[in-house]
N, C-alpha and C. Protein backbone atom coordinates (compact mmCIF):
# COMPACT_ATOMS: atom_id res chain seq x y z
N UNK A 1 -2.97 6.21 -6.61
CA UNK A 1 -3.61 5.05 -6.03
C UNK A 1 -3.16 4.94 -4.57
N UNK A 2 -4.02 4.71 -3.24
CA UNK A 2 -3.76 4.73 -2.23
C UNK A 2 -4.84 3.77 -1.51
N UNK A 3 -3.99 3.01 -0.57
CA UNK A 3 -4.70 2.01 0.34
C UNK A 3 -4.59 1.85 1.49
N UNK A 4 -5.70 2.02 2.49
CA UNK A 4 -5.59 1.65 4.54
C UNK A 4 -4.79 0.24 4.16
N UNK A 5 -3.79 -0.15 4.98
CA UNK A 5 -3.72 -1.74 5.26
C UNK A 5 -3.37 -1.77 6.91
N UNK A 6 -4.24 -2.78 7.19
CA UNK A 6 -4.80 -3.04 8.76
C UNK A 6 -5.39 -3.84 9.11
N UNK A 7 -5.05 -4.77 10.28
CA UNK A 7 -6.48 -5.16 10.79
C UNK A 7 -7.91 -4.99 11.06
N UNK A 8 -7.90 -3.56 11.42
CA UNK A 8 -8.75 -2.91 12.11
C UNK A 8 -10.13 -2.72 11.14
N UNK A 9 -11.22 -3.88 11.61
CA UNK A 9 -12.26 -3.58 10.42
C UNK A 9 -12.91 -2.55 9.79
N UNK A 10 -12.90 -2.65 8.39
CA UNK A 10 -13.70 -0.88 8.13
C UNK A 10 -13.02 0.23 8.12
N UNK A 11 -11.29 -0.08 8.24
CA UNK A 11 -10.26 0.62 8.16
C UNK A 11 -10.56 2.21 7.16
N UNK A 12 -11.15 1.56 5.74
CA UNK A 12 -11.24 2.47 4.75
C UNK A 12 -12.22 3.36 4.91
N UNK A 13 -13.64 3.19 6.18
CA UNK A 13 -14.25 4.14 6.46
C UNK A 13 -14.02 4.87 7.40
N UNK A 14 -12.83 5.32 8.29
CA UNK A 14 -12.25 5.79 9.22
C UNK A 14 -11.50 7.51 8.52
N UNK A 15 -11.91 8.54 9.10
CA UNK A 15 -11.64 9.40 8.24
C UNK A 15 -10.17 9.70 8.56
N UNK A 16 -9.32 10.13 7.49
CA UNK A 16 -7.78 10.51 7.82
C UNK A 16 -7.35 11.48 7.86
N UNK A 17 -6.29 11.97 8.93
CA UNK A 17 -5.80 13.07 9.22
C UNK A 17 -4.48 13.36 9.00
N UNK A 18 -3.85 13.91 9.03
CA UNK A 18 -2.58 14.03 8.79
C UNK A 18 -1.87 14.37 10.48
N UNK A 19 -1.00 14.03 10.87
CA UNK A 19 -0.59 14.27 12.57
C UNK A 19 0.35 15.71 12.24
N UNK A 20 0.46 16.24 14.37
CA UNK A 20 1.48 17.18 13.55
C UNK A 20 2.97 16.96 13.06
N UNK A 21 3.05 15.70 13.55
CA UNK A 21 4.87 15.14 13.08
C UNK A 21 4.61 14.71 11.71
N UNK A 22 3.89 14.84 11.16
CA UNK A 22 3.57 13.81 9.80
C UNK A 22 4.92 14.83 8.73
N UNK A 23 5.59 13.64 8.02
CA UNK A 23 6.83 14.31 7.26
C UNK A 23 7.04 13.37 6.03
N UNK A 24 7.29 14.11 5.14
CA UNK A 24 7.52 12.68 3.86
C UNK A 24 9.09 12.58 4.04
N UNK A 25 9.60 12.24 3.63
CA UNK A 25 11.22 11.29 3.37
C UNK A 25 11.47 10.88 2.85
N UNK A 26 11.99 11.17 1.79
CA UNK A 26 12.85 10.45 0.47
C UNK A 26 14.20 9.68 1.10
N UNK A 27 14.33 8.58 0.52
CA UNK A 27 14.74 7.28 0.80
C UNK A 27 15.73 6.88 -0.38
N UNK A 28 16.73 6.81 -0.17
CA UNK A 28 17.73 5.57 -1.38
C UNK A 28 18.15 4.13 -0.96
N UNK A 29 18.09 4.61 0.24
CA UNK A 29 18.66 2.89 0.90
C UNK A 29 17.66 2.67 1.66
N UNK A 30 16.99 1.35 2.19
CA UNK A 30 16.13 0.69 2.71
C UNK A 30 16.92 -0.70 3.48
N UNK A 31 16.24 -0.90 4.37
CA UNK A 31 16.74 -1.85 5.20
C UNK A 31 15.88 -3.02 5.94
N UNK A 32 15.62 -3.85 6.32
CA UNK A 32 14.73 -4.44 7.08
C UNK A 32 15.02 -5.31 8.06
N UNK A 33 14.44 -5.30 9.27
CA UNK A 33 14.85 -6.38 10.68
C UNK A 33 13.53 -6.68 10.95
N UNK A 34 13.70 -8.01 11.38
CA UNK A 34 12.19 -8.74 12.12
C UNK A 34 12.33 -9.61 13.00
N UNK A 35 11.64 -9.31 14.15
CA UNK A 35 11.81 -10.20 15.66
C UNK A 35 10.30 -11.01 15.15
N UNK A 36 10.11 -11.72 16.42
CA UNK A 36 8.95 -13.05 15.91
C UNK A 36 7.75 -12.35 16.30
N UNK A 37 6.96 -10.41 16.31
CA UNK A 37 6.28 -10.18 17.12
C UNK A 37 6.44 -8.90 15.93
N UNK A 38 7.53 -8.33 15.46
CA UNK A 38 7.32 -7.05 14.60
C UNK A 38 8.22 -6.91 13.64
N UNK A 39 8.03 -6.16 12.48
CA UNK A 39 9.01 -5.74 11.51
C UNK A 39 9.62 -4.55 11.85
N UNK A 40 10.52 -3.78 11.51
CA UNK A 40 11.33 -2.85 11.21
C UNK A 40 11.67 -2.50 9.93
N UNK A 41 11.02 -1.32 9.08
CA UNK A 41 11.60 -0.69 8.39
C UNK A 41 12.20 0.67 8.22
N UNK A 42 13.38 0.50 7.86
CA UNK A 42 14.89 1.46 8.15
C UNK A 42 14.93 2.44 6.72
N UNK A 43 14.68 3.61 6.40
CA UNK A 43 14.93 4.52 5.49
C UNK A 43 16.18 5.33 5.68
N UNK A 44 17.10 5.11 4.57
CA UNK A 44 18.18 6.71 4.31
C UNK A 44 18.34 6.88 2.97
N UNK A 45 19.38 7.79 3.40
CA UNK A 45 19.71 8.37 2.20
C UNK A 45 21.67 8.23 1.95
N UNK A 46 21.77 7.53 0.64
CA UNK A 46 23.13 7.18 1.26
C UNK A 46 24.00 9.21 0.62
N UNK A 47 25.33 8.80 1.13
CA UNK A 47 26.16 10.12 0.49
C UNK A 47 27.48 9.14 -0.10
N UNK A 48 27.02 9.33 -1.79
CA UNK A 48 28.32 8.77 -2.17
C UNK A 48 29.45 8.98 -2.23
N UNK A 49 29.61 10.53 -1.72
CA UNK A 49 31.03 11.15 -1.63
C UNK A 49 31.93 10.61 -0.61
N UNK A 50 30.87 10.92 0.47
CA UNK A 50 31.28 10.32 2.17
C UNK A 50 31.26 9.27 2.34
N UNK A 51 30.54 7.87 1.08
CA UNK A 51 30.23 6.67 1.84
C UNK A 51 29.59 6.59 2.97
N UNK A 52 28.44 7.35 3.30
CA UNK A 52 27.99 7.42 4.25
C UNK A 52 26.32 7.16 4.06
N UNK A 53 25.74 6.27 4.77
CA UNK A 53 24.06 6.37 4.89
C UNK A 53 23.51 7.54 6.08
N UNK A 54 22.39 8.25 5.95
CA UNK A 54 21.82 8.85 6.78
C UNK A 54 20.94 8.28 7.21
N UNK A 55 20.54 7.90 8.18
CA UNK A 55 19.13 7.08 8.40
C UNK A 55 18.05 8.16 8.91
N UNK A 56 16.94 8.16 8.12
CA UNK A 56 16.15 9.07 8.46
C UNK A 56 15.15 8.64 8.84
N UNK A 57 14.55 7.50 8.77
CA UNK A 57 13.30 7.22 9.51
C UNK A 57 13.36 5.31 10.01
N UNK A 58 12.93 5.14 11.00
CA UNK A 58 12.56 3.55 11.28
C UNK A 58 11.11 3.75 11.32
N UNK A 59 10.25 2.76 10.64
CA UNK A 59 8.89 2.18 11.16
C UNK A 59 8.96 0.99 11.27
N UNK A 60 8.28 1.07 12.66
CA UNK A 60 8.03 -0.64 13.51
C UNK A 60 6.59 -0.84 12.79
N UNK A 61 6.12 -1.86 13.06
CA UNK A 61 5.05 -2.73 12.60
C UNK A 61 4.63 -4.22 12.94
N UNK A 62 3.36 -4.75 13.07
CA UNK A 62 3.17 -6.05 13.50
C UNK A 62 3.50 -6.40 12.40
N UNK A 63 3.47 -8.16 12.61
CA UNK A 63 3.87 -9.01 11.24
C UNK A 63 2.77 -8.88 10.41
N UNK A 64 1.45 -8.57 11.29
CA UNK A 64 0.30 -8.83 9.76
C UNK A 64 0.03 -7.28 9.30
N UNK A 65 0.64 -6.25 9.95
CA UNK A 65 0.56 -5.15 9.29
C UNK A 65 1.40 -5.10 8.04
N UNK A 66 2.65 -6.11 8.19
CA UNK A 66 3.94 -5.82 7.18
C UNK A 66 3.03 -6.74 6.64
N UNK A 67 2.86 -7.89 6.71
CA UNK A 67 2.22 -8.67 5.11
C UNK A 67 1.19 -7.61 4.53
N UNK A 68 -0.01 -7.57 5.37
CA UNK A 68 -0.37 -6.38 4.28
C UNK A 68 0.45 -5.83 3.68
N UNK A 69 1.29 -4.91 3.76
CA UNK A 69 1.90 -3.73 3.82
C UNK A 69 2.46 -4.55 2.22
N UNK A 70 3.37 -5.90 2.57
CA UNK A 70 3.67 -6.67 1.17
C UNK A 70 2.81 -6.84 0.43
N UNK A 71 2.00 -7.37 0.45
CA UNK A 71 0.43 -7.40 -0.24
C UNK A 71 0.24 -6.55 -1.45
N UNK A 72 0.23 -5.30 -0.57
CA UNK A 72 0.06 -4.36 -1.25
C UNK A 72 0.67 -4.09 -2.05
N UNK A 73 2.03 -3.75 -1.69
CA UNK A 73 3.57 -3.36 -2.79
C UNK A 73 3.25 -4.24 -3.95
N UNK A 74 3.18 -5.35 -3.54
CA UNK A 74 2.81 -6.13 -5.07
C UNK A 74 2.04 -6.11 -5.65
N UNK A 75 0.83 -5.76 -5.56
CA UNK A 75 -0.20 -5.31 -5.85
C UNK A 75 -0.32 -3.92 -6.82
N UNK A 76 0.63 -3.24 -6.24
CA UNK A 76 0.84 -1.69 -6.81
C UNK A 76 1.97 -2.03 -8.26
N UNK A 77 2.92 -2.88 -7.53
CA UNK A 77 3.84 -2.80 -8.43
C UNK A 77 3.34 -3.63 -9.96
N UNK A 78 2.05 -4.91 -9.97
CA UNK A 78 1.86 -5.50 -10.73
C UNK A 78 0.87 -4.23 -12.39
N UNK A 79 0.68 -3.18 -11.44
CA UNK A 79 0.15 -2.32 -12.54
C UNK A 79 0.88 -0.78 -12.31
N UNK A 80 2.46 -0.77 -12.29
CA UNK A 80 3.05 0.21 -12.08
C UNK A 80 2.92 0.75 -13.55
N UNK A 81 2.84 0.48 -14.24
CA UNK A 81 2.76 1.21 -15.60
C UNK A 81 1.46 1.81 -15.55
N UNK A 82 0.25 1.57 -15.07
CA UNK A 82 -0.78 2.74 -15.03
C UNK A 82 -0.69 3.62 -13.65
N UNK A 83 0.29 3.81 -13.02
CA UNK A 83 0.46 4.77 -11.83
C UNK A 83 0.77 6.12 -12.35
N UNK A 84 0.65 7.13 -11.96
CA UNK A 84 1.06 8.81 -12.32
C UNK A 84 2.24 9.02 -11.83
């Protein structure tokens, strides 16, 4: 299951590409900061040996991109039992 979330009208008829930096990232620790204008979300990976987090990715975001963005999560998560 996959969803555009955006302002931008007609989002879902916009065709998608993949960039050439495009990278997936597995994540154990998550983090979040928000000024009155954008969110910040912080991905790592912690090392329990070292006590150590890696931080591997930040995404910035407007505030109504992150509500979507919440929207959604809940949305997904309310029928996580029919996900693959």
């Amino acid at each position: 299951m996959s969803k555009n979330i955006s302002n931008i009208q007609n989002i879902n008829d916009f065709k998608t590409k993949r960039s050439d930096d495009f990278r997936n990232v597995y994540a154990n620790v998550t983090s979040i900061a928000a000024t009155k204008t954008e969110v910040r979300l912080n991905f790592g990976i912690a090392d329990y040996l070292d006590k150590t987090v890696d931080r591997e990715v930040s995404i910035h975001m407007t505030l109504n991109t992150a509500k979507g963005l919440a929207d959604s999560i809940m949305d997904f998560l309310k029928d996580a039992d029919k996900l693959k």
